[in-house]
Protein backbone atom coordinates (compact mmCIF):
# COMPACT_ATOMS: atom_id res chain seq x y z
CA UNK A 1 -10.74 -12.81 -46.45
CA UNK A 2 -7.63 -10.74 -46.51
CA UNK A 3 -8.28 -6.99 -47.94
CA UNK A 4 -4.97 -5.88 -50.08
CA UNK A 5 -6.06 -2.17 -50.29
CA UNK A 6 -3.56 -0.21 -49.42
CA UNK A 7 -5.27 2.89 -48.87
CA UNK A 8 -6.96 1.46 -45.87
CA UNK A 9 -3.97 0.47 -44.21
CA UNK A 10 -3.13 2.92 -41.06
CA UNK A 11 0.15 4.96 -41.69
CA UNK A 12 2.89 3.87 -39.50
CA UNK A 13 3.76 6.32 -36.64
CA UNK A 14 7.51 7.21 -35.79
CA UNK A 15 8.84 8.19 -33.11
CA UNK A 16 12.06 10.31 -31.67
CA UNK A 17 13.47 10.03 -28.16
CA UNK A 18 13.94 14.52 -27.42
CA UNK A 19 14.14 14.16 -23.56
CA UNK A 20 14.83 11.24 -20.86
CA UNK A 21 13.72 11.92 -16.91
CA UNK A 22 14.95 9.86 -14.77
CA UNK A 23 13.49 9.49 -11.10
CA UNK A 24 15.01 7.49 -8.49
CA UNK A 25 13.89 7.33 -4.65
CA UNK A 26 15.26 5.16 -2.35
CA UNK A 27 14.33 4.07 1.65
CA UNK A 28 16.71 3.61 4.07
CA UNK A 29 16.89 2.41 8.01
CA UNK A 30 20.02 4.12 10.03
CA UNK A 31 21.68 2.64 12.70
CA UNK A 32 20.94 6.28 15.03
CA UNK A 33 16.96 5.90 14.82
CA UNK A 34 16.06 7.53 12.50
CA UNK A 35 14.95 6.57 8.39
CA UNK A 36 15.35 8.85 5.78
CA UNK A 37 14.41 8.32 1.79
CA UNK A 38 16.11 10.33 -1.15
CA UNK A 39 15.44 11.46 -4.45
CA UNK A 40 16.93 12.41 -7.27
CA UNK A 41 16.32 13.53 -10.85
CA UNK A 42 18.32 13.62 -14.26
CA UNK A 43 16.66 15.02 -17.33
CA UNK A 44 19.02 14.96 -20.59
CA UNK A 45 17.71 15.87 -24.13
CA UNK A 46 18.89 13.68 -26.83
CA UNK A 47 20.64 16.86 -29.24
CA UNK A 48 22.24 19.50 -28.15
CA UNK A 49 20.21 22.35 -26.13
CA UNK A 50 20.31 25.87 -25.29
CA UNK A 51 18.23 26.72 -22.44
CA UNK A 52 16.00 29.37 -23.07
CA UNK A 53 17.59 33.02 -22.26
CA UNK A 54 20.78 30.87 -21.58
CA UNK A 55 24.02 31.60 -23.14
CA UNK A 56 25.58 27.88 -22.50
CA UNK A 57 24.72 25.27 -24.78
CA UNK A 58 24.28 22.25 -22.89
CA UNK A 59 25.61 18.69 -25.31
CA UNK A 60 23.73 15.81 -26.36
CA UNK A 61 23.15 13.43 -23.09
CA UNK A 62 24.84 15.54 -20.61
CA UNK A 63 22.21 16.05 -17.77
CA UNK A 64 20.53 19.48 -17.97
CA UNK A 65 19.22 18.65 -14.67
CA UNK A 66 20.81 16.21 -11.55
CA UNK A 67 19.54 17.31 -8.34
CA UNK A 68 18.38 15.55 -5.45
CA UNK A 69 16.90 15.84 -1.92
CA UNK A 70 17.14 13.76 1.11
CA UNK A 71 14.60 13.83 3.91
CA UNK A 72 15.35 12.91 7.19
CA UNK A 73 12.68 11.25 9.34
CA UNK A 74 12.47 9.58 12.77
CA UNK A 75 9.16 6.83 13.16
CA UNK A 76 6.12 9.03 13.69
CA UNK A 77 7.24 10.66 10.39
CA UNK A 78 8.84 14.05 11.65
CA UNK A 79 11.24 15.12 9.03
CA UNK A 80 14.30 16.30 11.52
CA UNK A 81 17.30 16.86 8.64
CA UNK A 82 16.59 17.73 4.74
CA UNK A 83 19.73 17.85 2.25
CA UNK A 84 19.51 18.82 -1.29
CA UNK A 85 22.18 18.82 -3.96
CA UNK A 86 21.97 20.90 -7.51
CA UNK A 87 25.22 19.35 -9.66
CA UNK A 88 23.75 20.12 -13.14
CA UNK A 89 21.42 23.14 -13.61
CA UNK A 90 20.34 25.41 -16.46
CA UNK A 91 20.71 28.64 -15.10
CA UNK A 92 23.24 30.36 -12.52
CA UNK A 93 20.65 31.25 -10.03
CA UNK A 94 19.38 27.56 -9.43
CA UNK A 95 22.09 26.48 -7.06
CA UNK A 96 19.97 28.43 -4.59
CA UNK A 97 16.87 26.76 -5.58
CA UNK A 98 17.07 23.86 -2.64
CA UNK A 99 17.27 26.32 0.00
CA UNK A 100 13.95 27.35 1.29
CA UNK A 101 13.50 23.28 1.71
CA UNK A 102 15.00 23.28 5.32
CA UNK A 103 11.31 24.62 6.45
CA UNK A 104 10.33 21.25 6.15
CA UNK A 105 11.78 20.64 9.17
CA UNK A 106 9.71 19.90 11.95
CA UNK A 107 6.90 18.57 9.15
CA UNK A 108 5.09 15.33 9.84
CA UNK A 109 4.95 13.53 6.33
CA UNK A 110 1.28 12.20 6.47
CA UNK A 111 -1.97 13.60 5.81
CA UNK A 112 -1.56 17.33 4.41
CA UNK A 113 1.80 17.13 3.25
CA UNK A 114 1.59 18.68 -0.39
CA UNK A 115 -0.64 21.30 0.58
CA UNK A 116 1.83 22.78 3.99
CA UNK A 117 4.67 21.70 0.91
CA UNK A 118 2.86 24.04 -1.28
CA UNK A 119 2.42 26.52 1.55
CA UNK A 120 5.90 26.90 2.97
CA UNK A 121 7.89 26.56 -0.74
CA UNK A 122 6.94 29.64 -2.78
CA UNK A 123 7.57 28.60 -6.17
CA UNK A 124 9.69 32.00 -7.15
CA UNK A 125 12.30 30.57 -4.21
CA UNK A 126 12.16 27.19 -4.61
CA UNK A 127 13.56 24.92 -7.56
CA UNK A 128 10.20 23.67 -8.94
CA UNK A 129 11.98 19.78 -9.69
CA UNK A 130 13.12 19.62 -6.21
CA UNK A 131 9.26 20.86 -5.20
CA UNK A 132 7.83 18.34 -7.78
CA UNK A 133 9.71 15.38 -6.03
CA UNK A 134 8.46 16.21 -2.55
CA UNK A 135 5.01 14.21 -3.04
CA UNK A 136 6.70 10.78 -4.41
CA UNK A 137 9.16 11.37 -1.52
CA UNK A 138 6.42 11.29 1.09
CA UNK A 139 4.86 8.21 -0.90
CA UNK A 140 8.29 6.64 -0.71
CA UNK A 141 8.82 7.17 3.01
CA UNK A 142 5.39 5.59 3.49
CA UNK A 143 6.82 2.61 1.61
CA UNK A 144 9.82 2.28 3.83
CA UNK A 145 8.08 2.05 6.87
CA UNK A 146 5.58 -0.34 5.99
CA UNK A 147 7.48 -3.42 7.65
CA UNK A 148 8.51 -0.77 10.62
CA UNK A 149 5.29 0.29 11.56
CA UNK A 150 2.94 -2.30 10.92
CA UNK A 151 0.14 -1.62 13.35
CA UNK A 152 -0.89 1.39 11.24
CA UNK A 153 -2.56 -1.06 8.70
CA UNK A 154 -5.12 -1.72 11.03
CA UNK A 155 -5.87 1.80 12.42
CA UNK A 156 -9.18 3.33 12.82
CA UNK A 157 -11.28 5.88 12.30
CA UNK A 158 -13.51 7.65 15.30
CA UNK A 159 -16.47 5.93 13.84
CA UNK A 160 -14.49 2.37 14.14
CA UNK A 161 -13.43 2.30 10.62
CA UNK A 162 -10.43 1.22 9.20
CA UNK A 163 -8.60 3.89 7.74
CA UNK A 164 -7.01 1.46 4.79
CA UNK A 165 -10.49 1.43 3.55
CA UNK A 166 -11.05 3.95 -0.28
CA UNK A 167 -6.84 4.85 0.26
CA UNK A 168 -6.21 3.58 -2.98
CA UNK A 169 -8.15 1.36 -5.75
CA UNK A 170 -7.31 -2.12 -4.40
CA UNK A 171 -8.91 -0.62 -0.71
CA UNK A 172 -11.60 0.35 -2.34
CA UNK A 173 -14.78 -0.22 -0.12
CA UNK A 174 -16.56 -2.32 -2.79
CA UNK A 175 -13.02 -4.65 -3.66
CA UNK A 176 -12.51 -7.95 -2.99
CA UNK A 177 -9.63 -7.39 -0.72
CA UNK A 178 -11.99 -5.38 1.80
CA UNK A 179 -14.71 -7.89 1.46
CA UNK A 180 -11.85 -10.43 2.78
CA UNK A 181 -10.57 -8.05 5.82
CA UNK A 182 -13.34 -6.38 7.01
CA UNK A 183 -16.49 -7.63 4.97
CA UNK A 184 -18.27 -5.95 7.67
CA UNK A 185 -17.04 -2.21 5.27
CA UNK A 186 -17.50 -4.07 1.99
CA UNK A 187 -19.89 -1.91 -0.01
CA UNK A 188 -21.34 -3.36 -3.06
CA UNK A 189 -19.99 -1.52 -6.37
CA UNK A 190 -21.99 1.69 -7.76
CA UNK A 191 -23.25 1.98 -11.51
């Protein structure tokens, strides 16, 4: 039975588009040995915008923000070359921003990386968007070198485990894919 009452019905939401990010990260293989995998970021607001204390008034889908970072890498993950660019910025000061990112150098991207990131980018001399992409960057480079290093899937612990096991959901210890390649790990689920 249909109910016509009006007053139950649930009020329609709106919405309005204010800002667009937009994230892109790419992998790449170079023909001198070494990989590398780049970011870069656009935010745009959807009306015109003054950025606070600014005295420029940035229009309606120009990018506020388009900056990047590329991170050069060689196959046990040591970043050897990092390039940033800042081409739209809100304030004067932030074409410096990308600076303080060549003490990645010398970095292996694995285990650790976001808290030595954290540790050798001070946030008052580092742009924080460039700092914010560092994490996906080091999930990206993983990505690329999943078909060049392919023997790390089946690395192990010290106590003979594999390491693939609880490193995300679908390697969870008590999922179906574990009980498949090592039911020997598979833990039943907990309540």
């Amino acid at each position: 039975m249909a109910c016509n009452d009006d007053s139950a019905a649930e009020p329609v939401v709106t919405r309005e588009e204010l800002h667009l990010r937009q994230i892109e990260m790419r992998g790449y293989r170079r023909n001198d040995g070494l990989f590398e995998v780049s970011a870069r970021l656009v935010d745009r607001k959807t009306h015109d915008f003054t950025p606070p204390g600014g005295a420029r008034l940035v229009a309606a889908q120009t990018p506020i923000h388009d900056l990047g970072v590329t991170l050069m890498f060689d196959k046990d993950m040591i970043v050897r070359e990092v390039h940033t660019f800042i081409q739209s910025h809100p304030y004067a000061p932030c074409q410096g921003g990308g600076d303080t990112l060549q003490t990645l150098v010398g970095l292996r991207i694995g285990p650790g990386w976001n808290a030595e990131v954290r540790k050798r980018l001070p946030s008052g001399d580092t742009c924080t968007h460039l700092k914010e992409l560092l994490g996906p960057l080091a999930s990206a480079a993983y990505q690329t070198m999943v078909t060049e290093r392919p023997s790390r899937f089946s690395e192990r612990d010290e106590q003979g485990k594999p390491r693939k096991i609880d490193s995300c959901h679908a390697y969870g210890a008590s999922r179906e894919l574990v009980k498949a390649l090592w039911p020997e790990y598979h833990t039943l689920k907990k309540m």
